[in-house]
PDB file of N, CA and C in Angstrom:
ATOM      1  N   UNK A   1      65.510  90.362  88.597  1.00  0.00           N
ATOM      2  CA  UNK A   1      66.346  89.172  88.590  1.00  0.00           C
ATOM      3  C   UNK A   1      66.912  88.979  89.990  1.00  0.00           C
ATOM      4  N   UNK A   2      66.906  87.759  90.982  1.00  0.00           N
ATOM      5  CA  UNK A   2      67.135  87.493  91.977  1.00  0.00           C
ATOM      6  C   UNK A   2      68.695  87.715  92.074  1.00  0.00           C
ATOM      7  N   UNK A   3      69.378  87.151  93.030  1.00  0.00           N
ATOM      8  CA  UNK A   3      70.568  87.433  93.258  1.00  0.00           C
ATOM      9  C   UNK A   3      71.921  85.819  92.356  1.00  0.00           C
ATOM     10  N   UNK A   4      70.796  84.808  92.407  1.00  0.00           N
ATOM     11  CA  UNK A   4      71.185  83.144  91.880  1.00  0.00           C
ATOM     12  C   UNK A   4      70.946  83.790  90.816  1.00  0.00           C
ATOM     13  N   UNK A   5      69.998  84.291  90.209  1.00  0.00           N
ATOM     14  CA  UNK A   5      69.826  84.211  88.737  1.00  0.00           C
ATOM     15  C   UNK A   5      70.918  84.847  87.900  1.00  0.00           C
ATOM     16  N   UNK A   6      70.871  86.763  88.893  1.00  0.00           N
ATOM     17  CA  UNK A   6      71.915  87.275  88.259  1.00  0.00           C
ATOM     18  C   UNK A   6      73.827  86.729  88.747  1.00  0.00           C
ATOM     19  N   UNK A   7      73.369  85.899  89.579  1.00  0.00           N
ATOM     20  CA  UNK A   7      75.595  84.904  89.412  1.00  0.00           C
ATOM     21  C   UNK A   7      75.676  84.415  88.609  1.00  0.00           C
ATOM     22  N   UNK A   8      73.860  83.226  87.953  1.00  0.00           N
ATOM     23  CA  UNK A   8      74.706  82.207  87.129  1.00  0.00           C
ATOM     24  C   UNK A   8      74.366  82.691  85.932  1.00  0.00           C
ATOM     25  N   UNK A   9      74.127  84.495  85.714  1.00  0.00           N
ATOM     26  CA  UNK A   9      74.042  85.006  84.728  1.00  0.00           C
ATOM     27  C   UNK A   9      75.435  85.452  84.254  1.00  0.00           C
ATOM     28  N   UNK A  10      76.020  85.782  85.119  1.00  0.00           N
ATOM     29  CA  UNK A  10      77.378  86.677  85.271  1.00  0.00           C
ATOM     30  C   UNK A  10      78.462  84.959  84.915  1.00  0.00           C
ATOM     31  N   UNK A  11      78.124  84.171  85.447  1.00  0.00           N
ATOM     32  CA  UNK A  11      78.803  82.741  85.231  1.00  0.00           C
ATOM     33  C   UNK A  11      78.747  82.271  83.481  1.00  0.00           C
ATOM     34  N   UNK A  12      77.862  82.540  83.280  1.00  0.00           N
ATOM     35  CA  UNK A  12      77.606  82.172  81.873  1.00  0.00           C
ATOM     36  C   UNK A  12      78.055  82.896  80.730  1.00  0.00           C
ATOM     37  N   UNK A  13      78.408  84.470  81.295  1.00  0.00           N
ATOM     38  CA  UNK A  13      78.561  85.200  80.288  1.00  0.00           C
ATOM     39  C   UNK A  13      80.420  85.338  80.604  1.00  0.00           C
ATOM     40  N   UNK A  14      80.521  85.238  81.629  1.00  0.00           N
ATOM     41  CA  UNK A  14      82.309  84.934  82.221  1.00  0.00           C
ATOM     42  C   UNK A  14      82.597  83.484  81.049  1.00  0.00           C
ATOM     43  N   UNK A  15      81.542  82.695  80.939  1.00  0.00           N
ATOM     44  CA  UNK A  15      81.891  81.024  80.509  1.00  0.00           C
ATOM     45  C   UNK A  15      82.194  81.491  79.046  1.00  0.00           C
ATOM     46  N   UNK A  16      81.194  82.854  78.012  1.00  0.00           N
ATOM     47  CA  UNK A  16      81.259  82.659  77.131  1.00  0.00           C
ATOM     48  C   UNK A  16      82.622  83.895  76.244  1.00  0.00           C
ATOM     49  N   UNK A  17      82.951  84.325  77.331  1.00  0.00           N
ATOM     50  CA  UNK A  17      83.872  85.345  77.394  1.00  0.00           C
ATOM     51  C   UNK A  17      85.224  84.411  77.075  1.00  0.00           C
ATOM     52  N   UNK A  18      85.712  83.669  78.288  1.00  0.00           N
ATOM     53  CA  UNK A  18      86.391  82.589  78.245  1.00  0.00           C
ATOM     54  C   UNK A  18      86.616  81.875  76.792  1.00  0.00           C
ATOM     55  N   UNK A  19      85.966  81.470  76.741  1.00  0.00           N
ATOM     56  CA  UNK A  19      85.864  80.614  75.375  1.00  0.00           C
ATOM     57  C   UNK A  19      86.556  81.336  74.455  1.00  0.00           C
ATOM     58  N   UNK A  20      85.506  82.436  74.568  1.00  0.00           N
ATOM     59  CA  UNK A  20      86.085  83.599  72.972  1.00  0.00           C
ATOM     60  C   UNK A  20      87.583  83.781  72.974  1.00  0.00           C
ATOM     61  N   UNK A  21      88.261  83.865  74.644  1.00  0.00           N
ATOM     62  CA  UNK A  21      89.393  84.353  75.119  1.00  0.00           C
ATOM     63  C   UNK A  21      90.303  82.758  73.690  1.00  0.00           C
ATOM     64  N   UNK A  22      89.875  82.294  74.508  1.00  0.00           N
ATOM     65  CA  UNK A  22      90.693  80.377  74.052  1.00  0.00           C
ATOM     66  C   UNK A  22      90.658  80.460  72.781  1.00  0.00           C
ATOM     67  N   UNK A  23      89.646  80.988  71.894  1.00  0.00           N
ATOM     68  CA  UNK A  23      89.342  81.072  70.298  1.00  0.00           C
ATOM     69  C   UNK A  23      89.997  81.462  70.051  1.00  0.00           C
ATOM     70  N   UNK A  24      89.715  82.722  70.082  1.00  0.00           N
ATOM     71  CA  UNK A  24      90.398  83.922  69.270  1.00  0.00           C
ATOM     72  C   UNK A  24      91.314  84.524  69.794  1.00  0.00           C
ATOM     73  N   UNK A  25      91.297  84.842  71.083  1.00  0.00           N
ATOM     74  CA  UNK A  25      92.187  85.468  71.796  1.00  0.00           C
ATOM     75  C   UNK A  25      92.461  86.723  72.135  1.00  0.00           C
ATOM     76  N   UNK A  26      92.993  87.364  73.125  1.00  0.00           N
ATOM     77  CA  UNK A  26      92.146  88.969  73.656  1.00  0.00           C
ATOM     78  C   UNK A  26      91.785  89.973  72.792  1.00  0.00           C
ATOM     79  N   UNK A  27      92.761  90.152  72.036  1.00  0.00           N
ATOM     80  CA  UNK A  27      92.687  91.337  71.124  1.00  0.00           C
ATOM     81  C   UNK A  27      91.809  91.371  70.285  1.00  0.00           C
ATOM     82  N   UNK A  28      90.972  90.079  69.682  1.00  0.00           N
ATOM     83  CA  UNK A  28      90.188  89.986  68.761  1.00  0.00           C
ATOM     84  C   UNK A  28      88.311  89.561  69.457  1.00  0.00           C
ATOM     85  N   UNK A  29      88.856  89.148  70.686  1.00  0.00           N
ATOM     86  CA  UNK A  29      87.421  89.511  71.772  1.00  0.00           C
ATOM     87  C   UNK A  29      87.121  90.317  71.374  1.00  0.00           C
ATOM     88  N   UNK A  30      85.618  90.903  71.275  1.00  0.00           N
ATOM     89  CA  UNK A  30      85.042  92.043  71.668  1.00  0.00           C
ATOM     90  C   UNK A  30      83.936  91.716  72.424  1.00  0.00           C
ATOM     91  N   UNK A  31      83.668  92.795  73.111  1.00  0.00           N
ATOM     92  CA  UNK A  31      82.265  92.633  74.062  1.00  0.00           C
ATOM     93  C   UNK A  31      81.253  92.394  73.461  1.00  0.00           C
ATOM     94  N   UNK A  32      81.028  92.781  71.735  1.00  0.00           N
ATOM     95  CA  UNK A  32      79.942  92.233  71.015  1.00  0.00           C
ATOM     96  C   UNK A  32      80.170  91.425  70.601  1.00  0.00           C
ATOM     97  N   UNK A  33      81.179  90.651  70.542  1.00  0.00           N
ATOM     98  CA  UNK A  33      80.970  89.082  70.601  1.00  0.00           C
ATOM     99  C   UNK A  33      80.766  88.403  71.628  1.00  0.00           C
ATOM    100  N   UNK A  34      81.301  88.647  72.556  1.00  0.00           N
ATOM    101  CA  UNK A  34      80.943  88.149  73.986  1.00  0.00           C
ATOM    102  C   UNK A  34      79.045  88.129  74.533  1.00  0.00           C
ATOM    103  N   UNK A  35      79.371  89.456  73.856  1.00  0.00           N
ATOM    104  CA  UNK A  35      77.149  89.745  74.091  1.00  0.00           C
ATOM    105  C   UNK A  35      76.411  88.351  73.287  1.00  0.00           C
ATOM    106  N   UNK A  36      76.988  88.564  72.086  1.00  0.00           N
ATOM    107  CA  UNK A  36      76.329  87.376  70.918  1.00  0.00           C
ATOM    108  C   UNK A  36      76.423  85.841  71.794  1.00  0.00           C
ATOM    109  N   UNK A  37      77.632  85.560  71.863  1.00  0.00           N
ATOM    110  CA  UNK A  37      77.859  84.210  72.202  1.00  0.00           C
ATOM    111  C   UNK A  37      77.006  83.905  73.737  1.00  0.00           C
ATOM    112  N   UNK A  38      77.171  84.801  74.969  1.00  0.00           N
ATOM    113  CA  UNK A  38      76.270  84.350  75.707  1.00  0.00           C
ATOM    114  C   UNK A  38      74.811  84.736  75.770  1.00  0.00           C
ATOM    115  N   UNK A  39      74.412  84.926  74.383  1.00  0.00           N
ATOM    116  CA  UNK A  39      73.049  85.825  73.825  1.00  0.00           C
ATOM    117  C   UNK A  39      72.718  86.667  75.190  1.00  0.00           C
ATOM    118  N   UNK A  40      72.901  87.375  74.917  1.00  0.00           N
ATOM    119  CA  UNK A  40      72.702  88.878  76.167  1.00  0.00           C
ATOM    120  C   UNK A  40      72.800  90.233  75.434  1.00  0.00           C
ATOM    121  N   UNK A  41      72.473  91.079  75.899  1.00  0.00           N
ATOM    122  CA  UNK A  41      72.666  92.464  75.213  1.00  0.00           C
ATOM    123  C   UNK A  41      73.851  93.057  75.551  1.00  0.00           C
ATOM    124  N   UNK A  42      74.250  93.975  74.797  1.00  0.00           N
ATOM    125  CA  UNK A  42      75.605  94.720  74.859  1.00  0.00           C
ATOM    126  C   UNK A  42      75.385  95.105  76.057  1.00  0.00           C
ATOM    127  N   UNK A  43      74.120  96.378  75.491  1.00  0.00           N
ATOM    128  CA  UNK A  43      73.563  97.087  77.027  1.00  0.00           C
ATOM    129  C   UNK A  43      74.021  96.301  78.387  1.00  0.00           C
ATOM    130  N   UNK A  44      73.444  95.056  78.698  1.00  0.00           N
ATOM    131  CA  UNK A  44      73.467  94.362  80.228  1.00  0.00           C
ATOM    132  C   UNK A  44      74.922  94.431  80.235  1.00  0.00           C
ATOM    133  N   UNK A  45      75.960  93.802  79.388  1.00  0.00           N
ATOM    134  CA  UNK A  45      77.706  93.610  79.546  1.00  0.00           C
ATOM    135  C   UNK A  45      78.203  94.675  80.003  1.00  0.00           C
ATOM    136  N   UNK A  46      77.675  95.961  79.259  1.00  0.00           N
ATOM    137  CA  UNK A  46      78.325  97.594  79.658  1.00  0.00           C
ATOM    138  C   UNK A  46      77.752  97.800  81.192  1.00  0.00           C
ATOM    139  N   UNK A  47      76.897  97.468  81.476  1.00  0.00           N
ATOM    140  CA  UNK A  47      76.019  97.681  82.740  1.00  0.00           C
ATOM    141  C   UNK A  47      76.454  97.046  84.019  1.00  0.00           C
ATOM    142  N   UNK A  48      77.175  95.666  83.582  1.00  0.00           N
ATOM    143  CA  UNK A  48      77.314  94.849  84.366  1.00  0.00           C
ATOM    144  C   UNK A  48      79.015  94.966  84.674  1.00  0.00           C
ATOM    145  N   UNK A  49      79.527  95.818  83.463  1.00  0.00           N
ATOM    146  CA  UNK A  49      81.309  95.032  83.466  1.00  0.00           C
ATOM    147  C   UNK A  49      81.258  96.953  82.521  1.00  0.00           C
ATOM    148  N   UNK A  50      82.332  97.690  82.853  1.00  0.00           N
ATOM    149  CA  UNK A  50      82.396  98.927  82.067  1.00  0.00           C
ATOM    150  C   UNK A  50      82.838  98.259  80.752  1.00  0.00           C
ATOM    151  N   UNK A  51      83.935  97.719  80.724  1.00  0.00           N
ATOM    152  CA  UNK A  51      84.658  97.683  79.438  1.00  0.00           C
ATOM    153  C   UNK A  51      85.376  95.939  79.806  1.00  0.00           C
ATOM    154  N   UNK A  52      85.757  96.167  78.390  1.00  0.00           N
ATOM    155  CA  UNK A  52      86.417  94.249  78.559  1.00  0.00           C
ATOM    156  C   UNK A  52      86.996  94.363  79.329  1.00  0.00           C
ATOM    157  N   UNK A  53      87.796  94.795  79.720  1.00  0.00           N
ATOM    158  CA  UNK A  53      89.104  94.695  81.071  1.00  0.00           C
ATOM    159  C   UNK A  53      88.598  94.109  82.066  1.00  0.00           C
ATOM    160  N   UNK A  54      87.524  94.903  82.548  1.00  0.00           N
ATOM    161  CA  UNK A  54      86.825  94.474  83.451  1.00  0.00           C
ATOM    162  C   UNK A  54      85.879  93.341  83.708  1.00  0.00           C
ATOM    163  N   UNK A  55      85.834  92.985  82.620  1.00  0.00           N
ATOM    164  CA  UNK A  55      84.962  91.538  82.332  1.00  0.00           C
ATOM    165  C   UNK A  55      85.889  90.444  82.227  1.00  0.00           C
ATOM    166  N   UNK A  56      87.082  91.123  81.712  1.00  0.00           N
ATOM    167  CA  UNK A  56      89.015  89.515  82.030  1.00  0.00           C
ATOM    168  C   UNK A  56      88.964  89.703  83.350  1.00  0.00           C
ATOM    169  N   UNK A  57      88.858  90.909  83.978  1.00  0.00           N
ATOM    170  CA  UNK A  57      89.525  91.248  85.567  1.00  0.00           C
ATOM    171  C   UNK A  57      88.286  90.224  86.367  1.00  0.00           C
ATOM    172  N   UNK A  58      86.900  90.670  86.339  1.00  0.00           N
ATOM    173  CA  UNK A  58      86.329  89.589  86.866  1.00  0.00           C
ATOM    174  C   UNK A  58      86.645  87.509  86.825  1.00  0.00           C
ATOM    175  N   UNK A  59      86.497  87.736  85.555  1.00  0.00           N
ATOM    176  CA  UNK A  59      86.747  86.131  85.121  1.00  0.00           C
ATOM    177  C   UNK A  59      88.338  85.889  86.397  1.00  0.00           C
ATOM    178  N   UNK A  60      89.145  86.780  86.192  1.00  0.00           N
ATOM    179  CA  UNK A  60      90.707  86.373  86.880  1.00  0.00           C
ATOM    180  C   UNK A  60      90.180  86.427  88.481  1.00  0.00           C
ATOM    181  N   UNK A  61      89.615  87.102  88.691  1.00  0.00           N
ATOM    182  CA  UNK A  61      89.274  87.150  90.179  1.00  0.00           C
ATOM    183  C   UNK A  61      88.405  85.662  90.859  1.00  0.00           C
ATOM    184  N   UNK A  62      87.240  85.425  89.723  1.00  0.00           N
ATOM    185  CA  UNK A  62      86.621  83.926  90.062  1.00  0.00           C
ATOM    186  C   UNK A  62      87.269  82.952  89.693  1.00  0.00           C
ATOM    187  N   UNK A  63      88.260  82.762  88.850  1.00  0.00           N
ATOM    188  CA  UNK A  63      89.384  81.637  89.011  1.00  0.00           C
ATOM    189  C   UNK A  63      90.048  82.170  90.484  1.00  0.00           C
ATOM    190  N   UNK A  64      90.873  83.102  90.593  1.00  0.00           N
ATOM    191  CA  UNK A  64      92.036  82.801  92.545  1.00  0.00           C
ATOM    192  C   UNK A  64      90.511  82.545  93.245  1.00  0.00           C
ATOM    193  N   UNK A  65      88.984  82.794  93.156  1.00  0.00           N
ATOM    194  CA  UNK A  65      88.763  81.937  94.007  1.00  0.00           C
ATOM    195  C   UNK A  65      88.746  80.713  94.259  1.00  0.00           C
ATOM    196  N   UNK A  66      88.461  80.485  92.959  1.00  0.00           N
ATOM    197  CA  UNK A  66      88.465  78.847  92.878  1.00  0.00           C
ATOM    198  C   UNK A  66      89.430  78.171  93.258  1.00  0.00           C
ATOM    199  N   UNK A  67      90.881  78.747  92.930  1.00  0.00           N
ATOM    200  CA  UNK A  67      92.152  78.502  93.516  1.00  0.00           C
ATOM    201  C   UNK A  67      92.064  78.319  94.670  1.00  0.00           C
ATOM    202  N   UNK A  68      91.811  79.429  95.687  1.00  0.00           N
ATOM    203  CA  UNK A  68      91.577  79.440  97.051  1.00  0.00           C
ATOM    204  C   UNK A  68      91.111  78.239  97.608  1.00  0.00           C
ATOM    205  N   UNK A  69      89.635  78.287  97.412  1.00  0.00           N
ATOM    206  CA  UNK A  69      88.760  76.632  97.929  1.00  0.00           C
ATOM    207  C   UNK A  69      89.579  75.568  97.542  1.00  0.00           C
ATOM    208  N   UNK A  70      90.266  75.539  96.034  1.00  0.00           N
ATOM    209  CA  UNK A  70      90.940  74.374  95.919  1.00  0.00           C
ATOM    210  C   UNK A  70      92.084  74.083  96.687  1.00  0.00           C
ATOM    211  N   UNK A  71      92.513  75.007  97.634  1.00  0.00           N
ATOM    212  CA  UNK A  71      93.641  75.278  97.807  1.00  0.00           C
ATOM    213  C   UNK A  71      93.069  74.733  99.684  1.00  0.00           C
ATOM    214  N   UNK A  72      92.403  75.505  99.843  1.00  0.00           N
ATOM    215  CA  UNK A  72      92.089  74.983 101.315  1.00  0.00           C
ATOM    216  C   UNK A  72      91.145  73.552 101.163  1.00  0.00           C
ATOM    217  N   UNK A  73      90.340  72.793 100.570  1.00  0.00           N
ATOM    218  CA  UNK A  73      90.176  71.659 100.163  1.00  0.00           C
ATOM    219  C   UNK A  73      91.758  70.616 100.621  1.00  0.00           C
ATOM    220  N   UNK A  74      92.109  71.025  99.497  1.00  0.00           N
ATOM    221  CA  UNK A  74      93.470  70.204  99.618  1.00  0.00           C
ATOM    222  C   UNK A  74      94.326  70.194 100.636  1.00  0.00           C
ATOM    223  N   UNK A  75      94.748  71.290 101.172  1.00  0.00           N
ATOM    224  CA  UNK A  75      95.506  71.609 101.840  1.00  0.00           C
ATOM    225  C   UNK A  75      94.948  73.100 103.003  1.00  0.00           C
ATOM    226  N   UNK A  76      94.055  72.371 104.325  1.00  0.00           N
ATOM    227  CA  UNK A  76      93.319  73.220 105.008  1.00  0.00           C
ATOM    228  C   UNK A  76      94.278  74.019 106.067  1.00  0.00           C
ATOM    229  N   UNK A  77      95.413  73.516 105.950  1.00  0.00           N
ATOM    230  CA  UNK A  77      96.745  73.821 107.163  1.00  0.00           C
ATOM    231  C   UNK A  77      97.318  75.264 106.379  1.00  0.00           C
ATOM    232  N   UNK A  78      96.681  75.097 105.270  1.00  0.00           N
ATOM    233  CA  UNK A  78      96.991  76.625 104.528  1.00  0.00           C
ATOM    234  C   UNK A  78      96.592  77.899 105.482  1.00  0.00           C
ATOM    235  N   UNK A  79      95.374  77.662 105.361  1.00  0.00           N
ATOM    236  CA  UNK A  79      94.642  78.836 106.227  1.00  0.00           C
ATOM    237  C   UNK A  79      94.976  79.035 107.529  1.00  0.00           C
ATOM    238  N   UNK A  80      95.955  78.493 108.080  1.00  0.00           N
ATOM    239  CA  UNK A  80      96.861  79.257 109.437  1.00  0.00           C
ATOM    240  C   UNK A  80      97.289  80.623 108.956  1.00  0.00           C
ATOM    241  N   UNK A  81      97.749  80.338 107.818  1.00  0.00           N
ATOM    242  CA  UNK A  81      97.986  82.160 107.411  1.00  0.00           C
ATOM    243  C   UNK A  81      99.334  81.621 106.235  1.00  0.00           C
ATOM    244  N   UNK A  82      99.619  82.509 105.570  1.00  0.00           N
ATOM    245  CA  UNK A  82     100.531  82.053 104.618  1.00  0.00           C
ATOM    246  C   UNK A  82     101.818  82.255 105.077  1.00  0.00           C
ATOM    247  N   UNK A  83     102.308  82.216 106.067  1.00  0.00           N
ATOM    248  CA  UNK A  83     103.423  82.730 106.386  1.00  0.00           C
ATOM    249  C   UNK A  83     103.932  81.106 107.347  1.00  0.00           C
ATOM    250  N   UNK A  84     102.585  80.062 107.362  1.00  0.00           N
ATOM    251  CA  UNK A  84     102.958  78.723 107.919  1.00  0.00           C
ATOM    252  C   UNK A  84     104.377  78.076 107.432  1.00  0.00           C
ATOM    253  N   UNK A  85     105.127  77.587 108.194  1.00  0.00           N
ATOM    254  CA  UNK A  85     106.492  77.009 107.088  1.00  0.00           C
ATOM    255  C   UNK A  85     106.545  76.320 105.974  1.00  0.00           C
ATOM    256  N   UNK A  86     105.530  75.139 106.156  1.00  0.00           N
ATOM    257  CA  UNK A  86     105.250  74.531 105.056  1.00  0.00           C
ATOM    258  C   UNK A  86     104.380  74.723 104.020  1.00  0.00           C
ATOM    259  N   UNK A  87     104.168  76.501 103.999  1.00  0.00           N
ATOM    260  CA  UNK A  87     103.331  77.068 103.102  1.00  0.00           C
ATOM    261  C   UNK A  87     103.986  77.923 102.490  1.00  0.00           C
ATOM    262  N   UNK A  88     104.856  78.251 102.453  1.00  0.00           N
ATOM    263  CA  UNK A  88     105.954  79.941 102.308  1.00  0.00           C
ATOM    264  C   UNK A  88     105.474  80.151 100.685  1.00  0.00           C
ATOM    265  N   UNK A  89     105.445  78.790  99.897  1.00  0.00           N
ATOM    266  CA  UNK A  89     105.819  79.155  98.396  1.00  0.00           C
ATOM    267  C   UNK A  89     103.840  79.499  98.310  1.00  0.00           C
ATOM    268  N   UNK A  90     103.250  79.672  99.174  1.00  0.00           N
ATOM    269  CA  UNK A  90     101.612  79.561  98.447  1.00  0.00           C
ATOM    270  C   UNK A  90     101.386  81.524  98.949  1.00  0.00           C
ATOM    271  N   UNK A  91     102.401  82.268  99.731  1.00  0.00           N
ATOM    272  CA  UNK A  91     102.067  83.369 100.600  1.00  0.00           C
ATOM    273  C   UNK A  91     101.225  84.275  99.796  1.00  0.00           C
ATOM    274  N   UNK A  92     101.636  84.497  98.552  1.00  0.00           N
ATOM    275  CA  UNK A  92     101.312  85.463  96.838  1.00  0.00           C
ATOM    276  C   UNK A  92      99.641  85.272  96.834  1.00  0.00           C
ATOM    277  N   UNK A  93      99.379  84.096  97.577  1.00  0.00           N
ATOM    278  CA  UNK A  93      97.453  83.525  96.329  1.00  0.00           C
ATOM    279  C   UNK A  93      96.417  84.524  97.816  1.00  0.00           C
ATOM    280  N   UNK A  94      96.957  84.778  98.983  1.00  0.00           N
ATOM    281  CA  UNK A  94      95.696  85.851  99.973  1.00  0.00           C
ATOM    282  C   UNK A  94      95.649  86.798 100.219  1.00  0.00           C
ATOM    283  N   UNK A  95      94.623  87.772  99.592  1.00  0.00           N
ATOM    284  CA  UNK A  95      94.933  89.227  99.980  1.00  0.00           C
ATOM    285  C   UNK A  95      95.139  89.326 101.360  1.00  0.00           C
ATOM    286  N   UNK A  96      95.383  90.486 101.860  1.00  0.00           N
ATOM    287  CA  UNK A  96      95.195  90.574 103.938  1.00  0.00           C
ATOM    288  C   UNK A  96      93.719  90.582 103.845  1.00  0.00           C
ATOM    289  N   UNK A  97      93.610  89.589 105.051  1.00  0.00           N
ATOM    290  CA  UNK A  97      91.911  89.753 105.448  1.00  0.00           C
ATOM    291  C   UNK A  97      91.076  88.768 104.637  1.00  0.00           C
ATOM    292  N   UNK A  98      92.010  87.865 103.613  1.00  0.00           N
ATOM    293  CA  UNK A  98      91.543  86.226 103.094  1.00  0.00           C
ATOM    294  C   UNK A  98      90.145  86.011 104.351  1.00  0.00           C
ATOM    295  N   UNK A  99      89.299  85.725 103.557  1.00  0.00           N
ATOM    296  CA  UNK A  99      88.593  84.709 104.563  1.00  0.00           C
ATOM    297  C   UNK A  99      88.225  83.084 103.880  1.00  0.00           C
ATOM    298  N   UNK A 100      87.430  82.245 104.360  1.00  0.00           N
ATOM    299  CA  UNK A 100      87.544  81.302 103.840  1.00  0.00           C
ATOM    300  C   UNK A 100      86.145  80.971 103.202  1.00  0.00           C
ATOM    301  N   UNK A 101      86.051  81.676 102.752  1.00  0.00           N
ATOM    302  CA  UNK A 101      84.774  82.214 102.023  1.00  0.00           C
ATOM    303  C   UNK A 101      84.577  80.776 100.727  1.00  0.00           C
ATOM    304  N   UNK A 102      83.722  80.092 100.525  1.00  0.00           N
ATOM    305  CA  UNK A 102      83.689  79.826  99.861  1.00  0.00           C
ATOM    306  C   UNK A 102      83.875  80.549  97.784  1.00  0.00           C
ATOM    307  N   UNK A 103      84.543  79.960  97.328  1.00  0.00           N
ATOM    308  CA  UNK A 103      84.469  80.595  95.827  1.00  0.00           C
ATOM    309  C   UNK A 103      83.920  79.380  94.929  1.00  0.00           C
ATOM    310  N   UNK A 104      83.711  80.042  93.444  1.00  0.00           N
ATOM    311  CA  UNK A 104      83.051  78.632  92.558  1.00  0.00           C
ATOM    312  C   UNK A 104      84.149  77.558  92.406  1.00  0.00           C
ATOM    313  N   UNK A 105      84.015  76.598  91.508  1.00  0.00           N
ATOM    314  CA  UNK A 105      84.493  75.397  91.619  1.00  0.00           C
ATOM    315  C   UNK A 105      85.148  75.711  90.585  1.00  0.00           C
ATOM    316  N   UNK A 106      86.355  75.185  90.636  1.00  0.00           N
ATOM    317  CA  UNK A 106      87.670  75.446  89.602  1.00  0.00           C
ATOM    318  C   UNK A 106      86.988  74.939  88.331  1.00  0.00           C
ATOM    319  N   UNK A 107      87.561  75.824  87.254  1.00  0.00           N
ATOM    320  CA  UNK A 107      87.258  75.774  86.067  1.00  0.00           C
ATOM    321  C   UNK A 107      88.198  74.524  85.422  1.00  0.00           C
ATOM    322  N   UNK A 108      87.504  73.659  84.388  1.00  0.00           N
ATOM    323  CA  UNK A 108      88.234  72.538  84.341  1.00  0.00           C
ATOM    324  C   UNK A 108      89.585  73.217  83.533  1.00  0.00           C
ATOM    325  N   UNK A 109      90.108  74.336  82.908  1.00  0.00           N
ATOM    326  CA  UNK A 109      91.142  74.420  81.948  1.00  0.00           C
ATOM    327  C   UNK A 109      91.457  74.753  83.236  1.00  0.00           C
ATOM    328  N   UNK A 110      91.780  75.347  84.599  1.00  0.00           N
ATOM    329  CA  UNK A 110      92.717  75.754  85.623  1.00  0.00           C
ATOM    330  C   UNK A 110      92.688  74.319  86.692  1.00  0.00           C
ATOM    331  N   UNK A 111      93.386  73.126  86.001  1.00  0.00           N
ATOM    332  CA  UNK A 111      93.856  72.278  87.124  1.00  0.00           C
ATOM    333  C   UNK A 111      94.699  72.465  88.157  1.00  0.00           C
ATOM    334  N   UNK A 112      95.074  72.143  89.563  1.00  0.00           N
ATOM    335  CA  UNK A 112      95.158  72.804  90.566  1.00  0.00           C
ATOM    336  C   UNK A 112      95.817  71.840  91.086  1.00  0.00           C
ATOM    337  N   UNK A 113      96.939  71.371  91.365  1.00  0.00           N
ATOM    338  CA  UNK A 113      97.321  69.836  92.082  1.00  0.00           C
ATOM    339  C   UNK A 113      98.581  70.528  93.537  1.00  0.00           C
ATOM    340  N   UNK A 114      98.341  70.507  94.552  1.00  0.00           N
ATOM    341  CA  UNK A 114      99.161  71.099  95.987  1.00  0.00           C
ATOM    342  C   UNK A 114      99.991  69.668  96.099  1.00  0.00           C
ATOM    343  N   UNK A 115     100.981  69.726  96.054  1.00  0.00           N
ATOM    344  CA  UNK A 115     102.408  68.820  96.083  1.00  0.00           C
ATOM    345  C   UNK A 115     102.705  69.347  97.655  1.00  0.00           C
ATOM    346  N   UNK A 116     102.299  69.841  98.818  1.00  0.00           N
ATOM    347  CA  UNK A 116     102.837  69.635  99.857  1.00  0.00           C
ATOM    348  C   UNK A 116     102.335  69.152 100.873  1.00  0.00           C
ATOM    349  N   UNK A 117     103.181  69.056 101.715  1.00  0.00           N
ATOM    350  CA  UNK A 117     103.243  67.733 102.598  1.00  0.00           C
ATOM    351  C   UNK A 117     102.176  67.638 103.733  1.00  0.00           C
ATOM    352  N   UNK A 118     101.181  68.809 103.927  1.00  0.00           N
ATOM    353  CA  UNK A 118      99.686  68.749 104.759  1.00  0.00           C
ATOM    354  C   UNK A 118      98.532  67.910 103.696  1.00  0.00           C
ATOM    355  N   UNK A 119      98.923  68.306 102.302  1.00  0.00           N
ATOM    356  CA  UNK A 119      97.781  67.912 101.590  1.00  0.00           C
ATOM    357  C   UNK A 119      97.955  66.089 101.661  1.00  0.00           C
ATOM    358  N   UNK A 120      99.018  65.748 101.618  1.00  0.00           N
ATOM    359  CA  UNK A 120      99.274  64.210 101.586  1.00  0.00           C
ATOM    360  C   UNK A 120      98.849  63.422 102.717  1.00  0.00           C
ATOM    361  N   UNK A 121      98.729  64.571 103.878  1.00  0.00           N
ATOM    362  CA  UNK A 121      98.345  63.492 105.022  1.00  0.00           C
ATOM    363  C   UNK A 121      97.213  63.580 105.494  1.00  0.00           C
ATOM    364  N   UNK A 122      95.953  63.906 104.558  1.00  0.00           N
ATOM    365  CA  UNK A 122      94.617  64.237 105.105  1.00  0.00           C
ATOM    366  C   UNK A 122      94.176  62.870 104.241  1.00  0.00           C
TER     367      UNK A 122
END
């Protein structure tokens, strides 16, 4: 499996994880439902992700990216560094060593709207 195949493999099974999350809700997730719903094998989920944690911890990590891009999209005066004045309240969303890496495209349930005053004047 190429490297595209296995993201928008990992995308799909994050998509069907999600869902289950919104359904049912964590405690009643299991990874064999998660396997079922994005028809995949247990095997590949354990292989790919140890345990659920790690399969929420991924999903949380490709949303702040999405955050990120949405975040420099909107508001590119961000990426001076978070410590810009008119950035103070965003400092929390970059690890040290942020780059501006592209991430996927915000998930439509995580709307994203920057109320400050760089994003208004682009």
């Amino acid at each position: 499996m190429g490297k595209v195949d296995r993201d928008e493999r990992h995308a799909e099974i994050q998509a069907a994880a999600f869902a289950l999350l919104k359904e049912v809700g964590y405690k009643k997730t299991s990874m064999l439902l998660i396997a079922k719903r994005a028809q995949a094998s247990n095997q590949t989920l354990y292989a790919w992700y140890s345990n659920k944690q790690e399969l929420f911890r991924s999903i949380i990590e490709r949303f702040g990216a999405a955050v990120r891009e949405q975040l420099n999209l909107c508001c590119p005066a961000v990426w001076r560094g978070p410590t810009a004045p008119s950035h103070g309240h965003l400092a929390g969303l970059w690890p040290s060593g942020a780059s501006r890496a592209g991430g996927p495209s915000v998930h439509p349930d995580l709307p994203l709207v920057c109320g400050c005053a760089a994003s208004k004047s682009t």
